[in-house]
C-alpha atoms as a PDB file:
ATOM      1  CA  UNK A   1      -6.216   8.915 -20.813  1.00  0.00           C
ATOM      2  CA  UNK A   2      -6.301   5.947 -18.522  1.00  0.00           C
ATOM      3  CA  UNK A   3      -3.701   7.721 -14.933  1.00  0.00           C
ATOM      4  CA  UNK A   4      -3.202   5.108 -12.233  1.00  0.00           C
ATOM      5  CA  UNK A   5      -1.736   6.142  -8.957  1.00  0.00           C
ATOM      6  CA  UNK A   6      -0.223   3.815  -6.403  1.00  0.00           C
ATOM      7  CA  UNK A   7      -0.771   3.984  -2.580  1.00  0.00           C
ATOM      8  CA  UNK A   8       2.755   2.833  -0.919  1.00  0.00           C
ATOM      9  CA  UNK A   9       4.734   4.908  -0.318  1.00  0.00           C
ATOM     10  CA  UNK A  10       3.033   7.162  -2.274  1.00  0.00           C
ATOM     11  CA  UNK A  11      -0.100   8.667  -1.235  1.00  0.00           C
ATOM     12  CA  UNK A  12       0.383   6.072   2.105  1.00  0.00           C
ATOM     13  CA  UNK A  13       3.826   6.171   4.213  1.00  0.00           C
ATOM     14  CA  UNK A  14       3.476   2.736   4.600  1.00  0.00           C
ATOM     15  CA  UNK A  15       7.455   1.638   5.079  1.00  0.00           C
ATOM     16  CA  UNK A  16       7.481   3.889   7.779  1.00  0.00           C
ATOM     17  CA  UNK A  17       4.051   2.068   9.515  1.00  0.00           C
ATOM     18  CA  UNK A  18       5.382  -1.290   8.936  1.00  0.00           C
ATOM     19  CA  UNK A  19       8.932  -0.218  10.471  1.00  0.00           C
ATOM     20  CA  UNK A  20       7.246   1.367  13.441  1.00  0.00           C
ATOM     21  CA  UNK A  21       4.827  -2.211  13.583  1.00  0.00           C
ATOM     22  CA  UNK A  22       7.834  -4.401  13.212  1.00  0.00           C
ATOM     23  CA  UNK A  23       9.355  -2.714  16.434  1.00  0.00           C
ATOM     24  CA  UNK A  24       6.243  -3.243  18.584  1.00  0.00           C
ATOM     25  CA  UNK A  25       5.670  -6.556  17.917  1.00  0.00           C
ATOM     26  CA  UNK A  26       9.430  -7.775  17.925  1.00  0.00           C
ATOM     27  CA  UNK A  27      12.571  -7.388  20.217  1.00  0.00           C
ATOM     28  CA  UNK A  28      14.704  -5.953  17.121  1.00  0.00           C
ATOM     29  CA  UNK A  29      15.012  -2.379  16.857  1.00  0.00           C
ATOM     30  CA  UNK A  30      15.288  -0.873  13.073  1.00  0.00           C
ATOM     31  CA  UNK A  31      16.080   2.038  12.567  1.00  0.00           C
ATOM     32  CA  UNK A  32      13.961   3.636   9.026  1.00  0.00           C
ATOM     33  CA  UNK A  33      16.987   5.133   7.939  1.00  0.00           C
ATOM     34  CA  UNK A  34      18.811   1.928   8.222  1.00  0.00           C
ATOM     35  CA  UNK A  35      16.369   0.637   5.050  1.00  0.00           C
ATOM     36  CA  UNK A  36      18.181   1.218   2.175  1.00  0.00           C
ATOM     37  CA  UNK A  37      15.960  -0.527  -0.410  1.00  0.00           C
ATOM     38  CA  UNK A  38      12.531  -1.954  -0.322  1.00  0.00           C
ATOM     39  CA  UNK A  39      13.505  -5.716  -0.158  1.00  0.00           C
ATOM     40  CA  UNK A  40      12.286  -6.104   3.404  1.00  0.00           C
ATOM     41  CA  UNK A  41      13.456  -9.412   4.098  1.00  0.00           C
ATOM     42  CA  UNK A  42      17.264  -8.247   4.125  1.00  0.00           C
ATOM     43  CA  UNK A  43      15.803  -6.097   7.175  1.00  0.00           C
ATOM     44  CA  UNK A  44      13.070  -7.763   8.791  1.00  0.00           C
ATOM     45  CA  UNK A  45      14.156 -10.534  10.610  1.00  0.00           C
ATOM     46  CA  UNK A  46      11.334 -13.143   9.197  1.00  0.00           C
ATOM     47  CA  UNK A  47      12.468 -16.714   8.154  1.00  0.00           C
ATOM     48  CA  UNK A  48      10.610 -16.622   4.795  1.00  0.00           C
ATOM     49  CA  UNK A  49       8.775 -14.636   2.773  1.00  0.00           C
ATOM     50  CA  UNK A  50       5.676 -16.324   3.184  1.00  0.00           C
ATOM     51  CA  UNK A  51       6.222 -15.169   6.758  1.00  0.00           C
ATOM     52  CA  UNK A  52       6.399 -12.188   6.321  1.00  0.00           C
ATOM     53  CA  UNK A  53       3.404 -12.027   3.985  1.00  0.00           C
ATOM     54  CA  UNK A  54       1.721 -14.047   6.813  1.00  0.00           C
ATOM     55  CA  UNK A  55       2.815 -10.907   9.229  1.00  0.00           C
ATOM     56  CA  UNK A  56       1.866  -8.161   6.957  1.00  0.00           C
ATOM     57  CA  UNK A  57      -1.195  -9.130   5.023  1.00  0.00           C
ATOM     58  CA  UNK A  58      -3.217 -11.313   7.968  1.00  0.00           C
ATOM     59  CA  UNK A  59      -1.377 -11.070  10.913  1.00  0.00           C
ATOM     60  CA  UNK A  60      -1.294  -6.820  10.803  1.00  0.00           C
ATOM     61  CA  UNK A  61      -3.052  -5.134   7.825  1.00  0.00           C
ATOM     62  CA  UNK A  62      -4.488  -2.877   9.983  1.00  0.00           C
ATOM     63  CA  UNK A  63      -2.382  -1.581  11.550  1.00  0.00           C
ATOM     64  CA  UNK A  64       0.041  -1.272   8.588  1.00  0.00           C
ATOM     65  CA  UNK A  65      -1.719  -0.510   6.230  1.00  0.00           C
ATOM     66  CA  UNK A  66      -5.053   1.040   7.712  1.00  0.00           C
ATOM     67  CA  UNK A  67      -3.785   3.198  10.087  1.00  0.00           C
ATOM     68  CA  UNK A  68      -0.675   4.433   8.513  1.00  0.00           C
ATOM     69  CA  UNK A  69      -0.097   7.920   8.030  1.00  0.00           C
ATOM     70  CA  UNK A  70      -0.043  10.105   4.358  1.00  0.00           C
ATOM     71  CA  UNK A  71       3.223  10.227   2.930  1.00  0.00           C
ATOM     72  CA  UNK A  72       3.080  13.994   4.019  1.00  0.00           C
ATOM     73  CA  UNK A  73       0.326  16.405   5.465  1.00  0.00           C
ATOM     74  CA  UNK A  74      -1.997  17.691   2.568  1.00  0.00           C
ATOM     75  CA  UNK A  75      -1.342  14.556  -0.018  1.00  0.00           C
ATOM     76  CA  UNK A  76      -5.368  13.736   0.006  1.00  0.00           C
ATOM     77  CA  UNK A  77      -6.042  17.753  -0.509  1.00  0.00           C
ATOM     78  CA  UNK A  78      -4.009  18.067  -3.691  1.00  0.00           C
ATOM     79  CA  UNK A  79      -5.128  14.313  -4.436  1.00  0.00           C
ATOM     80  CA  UNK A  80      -8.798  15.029  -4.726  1.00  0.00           C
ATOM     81  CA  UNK A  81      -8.134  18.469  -6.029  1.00  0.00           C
ATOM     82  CA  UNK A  82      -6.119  16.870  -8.759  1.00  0.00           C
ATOM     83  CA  UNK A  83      -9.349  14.407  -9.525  1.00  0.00           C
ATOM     84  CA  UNK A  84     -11.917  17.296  -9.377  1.00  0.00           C
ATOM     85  CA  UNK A  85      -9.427  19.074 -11.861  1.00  0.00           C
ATOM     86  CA  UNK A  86      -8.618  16.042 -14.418  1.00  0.00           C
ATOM     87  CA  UNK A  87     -11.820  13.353 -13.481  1.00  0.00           C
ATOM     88  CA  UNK A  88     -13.820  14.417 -16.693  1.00  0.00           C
ATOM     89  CA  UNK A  89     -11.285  14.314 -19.459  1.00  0.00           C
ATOM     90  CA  UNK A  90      -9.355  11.194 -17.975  1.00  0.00           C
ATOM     91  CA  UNK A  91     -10.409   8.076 -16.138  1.00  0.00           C
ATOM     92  CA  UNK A  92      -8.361   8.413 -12.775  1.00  0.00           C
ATOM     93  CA  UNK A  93      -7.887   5.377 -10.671  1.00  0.00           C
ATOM     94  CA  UNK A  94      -6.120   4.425  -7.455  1.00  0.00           C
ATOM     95  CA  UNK A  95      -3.927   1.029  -8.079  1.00  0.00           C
ATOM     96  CA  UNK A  96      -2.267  -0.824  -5.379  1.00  0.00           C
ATOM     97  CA  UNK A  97      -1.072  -4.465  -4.683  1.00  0.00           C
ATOM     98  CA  UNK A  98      -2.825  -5.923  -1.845  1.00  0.00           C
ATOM     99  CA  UNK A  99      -4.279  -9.149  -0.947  1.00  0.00           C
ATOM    100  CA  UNK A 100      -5.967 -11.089   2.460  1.00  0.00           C
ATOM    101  CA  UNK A 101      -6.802  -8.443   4.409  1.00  0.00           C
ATOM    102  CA  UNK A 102      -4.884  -5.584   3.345  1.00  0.00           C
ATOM    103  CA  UNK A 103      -8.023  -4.836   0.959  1.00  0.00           C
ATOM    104  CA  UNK A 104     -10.054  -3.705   3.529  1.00  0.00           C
ATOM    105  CA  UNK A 105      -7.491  -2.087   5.753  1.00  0.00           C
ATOM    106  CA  UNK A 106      -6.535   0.060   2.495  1.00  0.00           C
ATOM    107  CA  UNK A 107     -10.066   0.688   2.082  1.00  0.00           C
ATOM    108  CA  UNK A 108     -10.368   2.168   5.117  1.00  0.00           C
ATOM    109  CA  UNK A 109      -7.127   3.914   4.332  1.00  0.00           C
ATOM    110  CA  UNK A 110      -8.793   5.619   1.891  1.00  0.00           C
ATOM    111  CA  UNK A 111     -11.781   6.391   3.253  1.00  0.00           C
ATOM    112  CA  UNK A 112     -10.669   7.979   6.346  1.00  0.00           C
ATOM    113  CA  UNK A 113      -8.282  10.640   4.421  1.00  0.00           C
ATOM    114  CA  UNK A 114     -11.202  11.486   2.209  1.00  0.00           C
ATOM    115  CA  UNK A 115      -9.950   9.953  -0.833  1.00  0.00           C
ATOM    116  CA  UNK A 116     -12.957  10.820  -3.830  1.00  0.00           C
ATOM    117  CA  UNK A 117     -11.016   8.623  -6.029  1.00  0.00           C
ATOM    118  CA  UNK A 118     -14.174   6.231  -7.674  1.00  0.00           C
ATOM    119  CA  UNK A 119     -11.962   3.323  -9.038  1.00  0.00           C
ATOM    120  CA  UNK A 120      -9.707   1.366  -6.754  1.00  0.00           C
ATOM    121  CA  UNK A 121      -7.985  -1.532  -8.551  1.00  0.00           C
ATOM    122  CA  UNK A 122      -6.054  -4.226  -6.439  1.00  0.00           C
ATOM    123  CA  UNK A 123      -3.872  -6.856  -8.027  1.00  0.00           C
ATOM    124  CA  UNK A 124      -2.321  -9.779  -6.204  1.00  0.00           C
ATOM    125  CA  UNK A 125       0.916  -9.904  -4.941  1.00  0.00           C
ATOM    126  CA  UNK A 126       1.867 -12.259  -8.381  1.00  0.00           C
ATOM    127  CA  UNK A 127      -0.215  -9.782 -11.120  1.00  0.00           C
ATOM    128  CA  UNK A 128       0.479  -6.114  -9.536  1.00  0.00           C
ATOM    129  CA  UNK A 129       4.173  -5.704 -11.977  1.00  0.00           C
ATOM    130  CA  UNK A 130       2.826  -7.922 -14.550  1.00  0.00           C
ATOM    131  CA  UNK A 131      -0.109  -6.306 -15.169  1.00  0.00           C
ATOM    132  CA  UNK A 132      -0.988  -2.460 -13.444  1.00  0.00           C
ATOM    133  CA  UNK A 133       1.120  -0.736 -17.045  1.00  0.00           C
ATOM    134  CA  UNK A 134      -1.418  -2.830 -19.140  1.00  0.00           C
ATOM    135  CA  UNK A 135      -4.596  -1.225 -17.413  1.00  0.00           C
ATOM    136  CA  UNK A 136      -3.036   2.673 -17.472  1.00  0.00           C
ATOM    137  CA  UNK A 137      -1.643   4.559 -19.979  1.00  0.00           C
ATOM    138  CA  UNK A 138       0.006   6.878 -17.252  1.00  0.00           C
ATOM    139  CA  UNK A 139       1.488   5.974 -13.753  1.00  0.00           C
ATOM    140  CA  UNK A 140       1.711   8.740 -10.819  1.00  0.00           C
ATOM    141  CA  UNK A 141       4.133   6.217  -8.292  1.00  0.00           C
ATOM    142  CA  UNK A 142       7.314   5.779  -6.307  1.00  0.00           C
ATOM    143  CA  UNK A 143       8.000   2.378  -6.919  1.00  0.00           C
ATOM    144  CA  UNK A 144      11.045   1.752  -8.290  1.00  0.00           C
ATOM    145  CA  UNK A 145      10.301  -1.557 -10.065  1.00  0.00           C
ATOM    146  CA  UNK A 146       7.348   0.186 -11.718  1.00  0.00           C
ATOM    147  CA  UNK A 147       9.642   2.905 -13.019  1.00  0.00           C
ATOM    148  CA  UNK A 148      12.128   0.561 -14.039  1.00  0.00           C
ATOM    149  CA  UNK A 149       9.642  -1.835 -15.657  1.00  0.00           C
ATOM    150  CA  UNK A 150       7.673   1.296 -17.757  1.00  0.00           C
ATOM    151  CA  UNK A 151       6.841   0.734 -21.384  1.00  0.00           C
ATOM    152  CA  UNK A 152       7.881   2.808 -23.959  1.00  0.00           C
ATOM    153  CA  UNK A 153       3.889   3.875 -25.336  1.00  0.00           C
ATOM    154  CA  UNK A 154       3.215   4.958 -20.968  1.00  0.00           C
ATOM    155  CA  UNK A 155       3.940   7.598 -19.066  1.00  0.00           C
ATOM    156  CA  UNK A 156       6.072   7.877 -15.717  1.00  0.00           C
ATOM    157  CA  UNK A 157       5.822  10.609 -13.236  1.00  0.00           C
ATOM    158  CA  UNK A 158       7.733   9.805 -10.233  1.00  0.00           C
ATOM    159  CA  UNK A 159       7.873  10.680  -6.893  1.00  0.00           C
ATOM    160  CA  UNK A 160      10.883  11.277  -5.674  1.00  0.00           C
ATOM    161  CA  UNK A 161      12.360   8.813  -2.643  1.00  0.00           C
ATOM    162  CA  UNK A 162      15.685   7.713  -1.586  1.00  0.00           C
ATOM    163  CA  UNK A 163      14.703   4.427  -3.108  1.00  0.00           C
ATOM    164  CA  UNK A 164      14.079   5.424  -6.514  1.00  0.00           C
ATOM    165  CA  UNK A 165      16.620   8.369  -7.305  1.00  0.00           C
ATOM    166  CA  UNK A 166      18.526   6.626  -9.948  1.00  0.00           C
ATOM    167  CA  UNK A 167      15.050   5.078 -11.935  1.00  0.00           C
ATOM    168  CA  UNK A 168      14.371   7.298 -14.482  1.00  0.00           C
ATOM    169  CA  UNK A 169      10.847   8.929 -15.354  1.00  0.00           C
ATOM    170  CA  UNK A 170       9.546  11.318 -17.709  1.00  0.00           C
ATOM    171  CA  UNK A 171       8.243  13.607 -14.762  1.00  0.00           C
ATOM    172  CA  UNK A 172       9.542  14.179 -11.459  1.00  0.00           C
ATOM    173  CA  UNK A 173       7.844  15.201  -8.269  1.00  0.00           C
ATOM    174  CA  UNK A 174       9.114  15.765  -4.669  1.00  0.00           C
ATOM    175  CA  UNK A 175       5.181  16.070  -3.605  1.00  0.00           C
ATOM    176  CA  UNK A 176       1.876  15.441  -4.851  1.00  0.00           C
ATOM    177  CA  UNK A 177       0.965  18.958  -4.705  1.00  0.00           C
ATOM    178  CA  UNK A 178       3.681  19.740  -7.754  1.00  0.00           C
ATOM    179  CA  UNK A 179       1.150  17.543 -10.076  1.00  0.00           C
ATOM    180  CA  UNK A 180      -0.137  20.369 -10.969  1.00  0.00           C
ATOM    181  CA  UNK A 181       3.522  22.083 -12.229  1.00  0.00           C
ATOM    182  CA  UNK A 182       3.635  19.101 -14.628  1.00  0.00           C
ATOM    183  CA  UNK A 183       3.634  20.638 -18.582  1.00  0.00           C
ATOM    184  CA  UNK A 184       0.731  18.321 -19.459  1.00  0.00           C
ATOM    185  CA  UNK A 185      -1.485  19.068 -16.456  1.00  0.00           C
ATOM    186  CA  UNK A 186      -0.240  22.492 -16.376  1.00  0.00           C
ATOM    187  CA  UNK A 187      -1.926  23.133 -20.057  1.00  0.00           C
ATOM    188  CA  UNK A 188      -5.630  21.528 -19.037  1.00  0.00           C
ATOM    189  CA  UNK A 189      -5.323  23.728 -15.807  1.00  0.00           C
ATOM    190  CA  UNK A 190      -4.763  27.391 -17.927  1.00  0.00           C
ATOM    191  CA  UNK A 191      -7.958  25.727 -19.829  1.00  0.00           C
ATOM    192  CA  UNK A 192      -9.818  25.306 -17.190  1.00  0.00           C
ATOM    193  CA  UNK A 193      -9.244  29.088 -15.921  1.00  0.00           C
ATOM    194  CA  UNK A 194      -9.698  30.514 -19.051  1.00  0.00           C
END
Protein backbone atom coordinates (compact mmCIF):
# COMPACT_ATOMS: atom_id res chain seq x y z
CA UNK A 1 0.00 0.00 0.00
CA UNK A 2 1.13 3.35 -1.26
CA UNK A 3 0.54 5.87 2.75
CA UNK A 4 1.35 9.53 2.15
CA UNK A 5 1.61 11.83 5.08
CA UNK A 6 1.46 15.59 4.93
CA UNK A 7 3.75 18.03 6.87
CA UNK A 8 1.41 21.23 7.78
CA UNK A 9 -0.03 21.20 10.33
CA UNK A 10 0.56 17.83 10.68
CA UNK A 11 3.83 16.52 11.55
CA UNK A 12 4.96 20.61 11.29
CA UNK A 13 2.91 23.37 13.42
CA UNK A 14 3.37 25.52 10.73
CA UNK A 15 0.08 28.01 11.20
CA UNK A 16 1.35 28.65 14.42
CA UNK A 17 5.18 29.66 12.86
CA UNK A 18 3.70 31.71 10.22
CA UNK A 19 1.30 33.53 12.88
CA UNK A 20 4.20 34.10 15.21
CA UNK A 21 6.37 35.38 11.69
CA UNK A 22 3.52 37.53 10.58
CA UNK A 23 3.72 39.43 14.02
CA UNK A 24 7.47 40.11 13.82
CA UNK A 25 7.63 41.35 10.62
CA UNK A 26 4.31 43.49 10.70
CA UNK A 27 2.62 46.09 13.07
CA UNK A 28 -0.71 43.83 13.25
CA UNK A 29 -1.07 41.67 16.11
CA UNK A 30 -3.08 38.18 15.47
CA UNK A 31 -3.99 36.41 17.79
CA UNK A 32 -3.78 32.14 16.68
CA UNK A 33 -6.95 31.62 18.19
CA UNK A 34 -8.45 34.39 16.25
CA UNK A 35 -7.80 31.94 12.89
CA UNK A 36 -10.75 30.22 12.40
CA UNK A 37 -10.03 28.55 9.04
CA UNK A 38 -6.97 28.15 6.96
CA UNK A 39 -7.79 30.83 4.26
CA UNK A 40 -5.04 33.16 5.43
CA UNK A 41 -5.78 36.03 3.43
CA UNK A 42 -9.11 36.81 5.46
CA UNK A 43 -6.36 37.19 8.36
CA UNK A 44 -3.21 38.29 7.06
CA UNK A 45 -3.33 41.63 6.05
CA UNK A 46 -1.54 41.07 2.41
CA UNK A 47 -3.06 42.84 -0.70
CA UNK A 48 -3.00 39.67 -2.87
CA UNK A 49 -2.32 36.37 -2.81
CA UNK A 50 0.59 36.48 -4.84
CA UNK A 51 1.80 38.57 -1.92
CA UNK A 52 1.47 36.59 0.32
CA UNK A 53 3.01 33.68 -1.59
CA UNK A 54 5.81 36.26 -2.25
CA UNK A 55 6.01 36.57 1.84
CA UNK A 56 5.80 32.98 2.64
CA UNK A 57 7.58 31.00 0.00
CA UNK A 58 10.74 33.62 -0.83
CA UNK A 59 10.50 36.29 1.39
CA UNK A 60 10.42 33.76 4.80
CA UNK A 61 10.58 29.97 4.15
CA UNK A 62 12.88 29.66 6.68
CA UNK A 63 11.78 30.82 9.13
CA UNK A 64 8.25 29.43 8.55
CA UNK A 65 8.69 26.63 7.46
CA UNK A 66 12.35 25.53 8.54
CA UNK A 67 12.37 26.45 11.86
CA UNK A 68 8.89 25.77 12.94
CA UNK A 69 8.19 23.61 15.68
CA UNK A 70 6.43 19.71 15.59
CA UNK A 71 2.88 19.85 15.88
CA UNK A 72 3.55 18.38 19.45
CA UNK A 73 6.68 16.97 21.37
CA UNK A 74 7.38 13.26 20.28
CA UNK A 75 5.55 13.48 16.60
CA UNK A 76 9.11 12.45 14.81
CA UNK A 77 9.50 9.48 17.61
CA UNK A 78 6.21 7.78 16.81
CA UNK A 79 6.81 9.02 13.07
CA UNK A 80 9.92 7.01 12.47
CA UNK A 81 8.75 4.31 14.78
CA UNK A 82 5.67 4.05 12.65
CA UNK A 83 8.13 3.71 9.35
CA UNK A 84 10.49 1.16 11.05
CA UNK A 85 7.14 -0.72 11.92
CA UNK A 86 5.20 -0.48 8.38
CA UNK A 87 8.44 0.56 5.77
CA UNK A 88 8.70 -3.13 4.43
CA UNK A 89 5.16 -4.10 3.64
CA UNK A 90 4.13 -0.48 2.42
CA UNK A 91 5.89 2.26 0.53
CA UNK A 92 5.68 5.26 3.10
CA UNK A 93 6.22 8.72 1.85
CA UNK A 94 6.17 12.25 3.22
CA UNK A 95 3.91 14.62 0.76
CA UNK A 96 3.70 18.27 1.11
CA UNK A 97 2.94 21.35 -1.15
CA UNK A 98 5.81 23.57 -1.37
CA UNK A 99 7.49 25.56 -3.94
CA UNK A 100 10.57 28.50 -4.25
CA UNK A 101 12.25 28.04 -1.34
CA UNK A 102 10.08 26.33 0.98
CA UNK A 103 11.73 22.99 -0.52
CA UNK A 104 14.74 23.41 1.14
CA UNK A 105 13.54 25.03 4.31
CA UNK A 106 11.19 21.79 4.66
CA UNK A 107 14.11 19.80 3.96
CA UNK A 108 15.82 21.00 6.63
CA UNK A 109 12.61 20.64 8.56
CA UNK A 110 12.94 17.26 8.22
CA UNK A 111 16.23 16.66 8.70
CA UNK A 112 16.72 18.37 11.89
CA UNK A 113 13.73 16.33 13.73
CA UNK A 114 15.27 13.15 12.47
CA UNK A 115 12.72 12.33 10.02
CA UNK A 116 13.97 8.54 8.34
CA UNK A 117 11.20 8.97 5.98
CA UNK A 118 13.19 8.00 2.30
CA UNK A 119 10.57 9.55 -0.13
CA UNK A 120 9.64 13.19 0.09
CA UNK A 121 7.24 14.24 -2.70
CA UNK A 122 6.51 18.06 -3.26
CA UNK A 123 3.81 19.28 -5.59
CA UNK A 124 3.28 22.89 -6.59
CA UNK A 125 1.02 25.09 -5.13
CA UNK A 126 -1.46 24.36 -8.54
CA UNK A 127 -0.90 20.15 -8.52
CA UNK A 128 -0.73 19.41 -4.53
CA UNK A 129 -5.13 18.81 -4.41
CA UNK A 130 -5.18 17.75 -7.91
CA UNK A 131 -2.87 15.26 -7.74
CA UNK A 132 -1.24 13.91 -3.98
CA UNK A 133 -4.78 11.12 -3.83
CA UNK A 134 -3.55 9.88 -7.32
CA UNK A 135 0.08 8.98 -6.03
CA UNK A 136 -1.29 7.25 -2.46
CA UNK A 137 -3.68 4.87 -1.82
CA UNK A 138 -3.83 6.10 1.92
CA UNK A 139 -3.49 9.70 3.40
CA UNK A 140 -2.28 10.27 7.21
CA UNK A 141 -3.25 14.48 7.14
CA UNK A 142 -5.12 17.36 8.70
CA UNK A 143 -6.05 19.17 5.82
CA UNK A 144 -9.39 19.70 5.47
CA UNK A 145 -9.60 20.08 1.66
CA UNK A 146 -7.76 16.76 1.40
CA UNK A 147 -10.37 15.10 3.59
CA UNK A 148 -13.06 16.68 1.86
CA UNK A 149 -11.65 15.98 -1.61
CA UNK A 150 -10.88 11.89 -0.70
CA UNK A 151 -11.86 9.30 -3.25
CA UNK A 152 -13.97 6.64 -2.59
CA UNK A 153 -11.09 3.51 -3.56
CA UNK A 154 -8.43 5.76 -0.63
CA UNK A 155 -8.15 5.86 2.69
CA UNK A 156 -8.45 8.91 5.23
CA UNK A 157 -7.03 9.00 8.65
CA UNK A 158 -7.31 12.35 10.07
CA UNK A 159 -5.85 14.29 12.53
CA UNK A 160 -7.92 15.95 14.49
CA UNK A 161 -7.82 20.13 14.46
CA UNK A 162 -10.26 22.78 15.04
CA UNK A 163 -10.15 23.24 11.32
CA UNK A 164 -11.19 19.98 10.21
CA UNK A 165 -13.78 18.65 12.91
CA UNK A 166 -16.72 18.49 10.68
CA UNK A 167 -14.61 16.65 7.43
CA UNK A 168 -15.19 13.27 7.73
CA UNK A 169 -12.48 10.36 7.62
CA UNK A 170 -12.42 6.78 7.98
CA UNK A 171 -9.86 7.07 10.98
CA UNK A 172 -9.44 9.60 13.50
CA UNK A 173 -6.43 10.65 15.49
CA UNK A 174 -5.85 13.38 18.15
CA UNK A 175 -1.88 12.48 17.83
CA UNK A 176 0.45 10.71 15.75
CA UNK A 177 1.35 8.41 18.42
CA UNK A 178 -2.47 6.79 18.26
CA UNK A 179 -1.36 5.45 14.57
CA UNK A 180 -0.62 2.67 16.05
CA UNK A 181 -4.42 2.15 17.83
CA UNK A 182 -5.68 2.21 14.21
CA UNK A 183 -7.53 -1.53 13.43
CA UNK A 184 -5.40 -1.90 10.28
CA UNK A 185 -2.03 -1.02 11.80
CA UNK A 186 -3.05 -2.49 14.97
CA UNK A 187 -3.30 -6.15 13.13
CA UNK A 188 0.44 -5.87 11.31
CA UNK A 189 1.71 -4.72 14.83
CA UNK A 190 0.25 -8.18 16.88
CA UNK A 191 2.15 -9.78 13.65
CA UNK A 192 5.03 -8.34 14.14
CA UNK A 193 5.16 -9.42 18.02
CA UNK A 194 4.10 -12.67 17.45
Amino acid sequence: MKIGITINNMLRDTLHKLVETYNKYTPNELELEDVKSLDLLKYLKFDSEEDLIEWMYVECPMEIFGNCPSVESGTFHFLNEFYKKFRDDHNISIVSEEIEKSKPATLFFLAKNGSLIDNVRFFGLNSFYKNVWSEVDMLITSDPTLLETKPDNKISIKLETKFNVDCNSDFTISNFNEIFEIEIFKDEVEEIKE
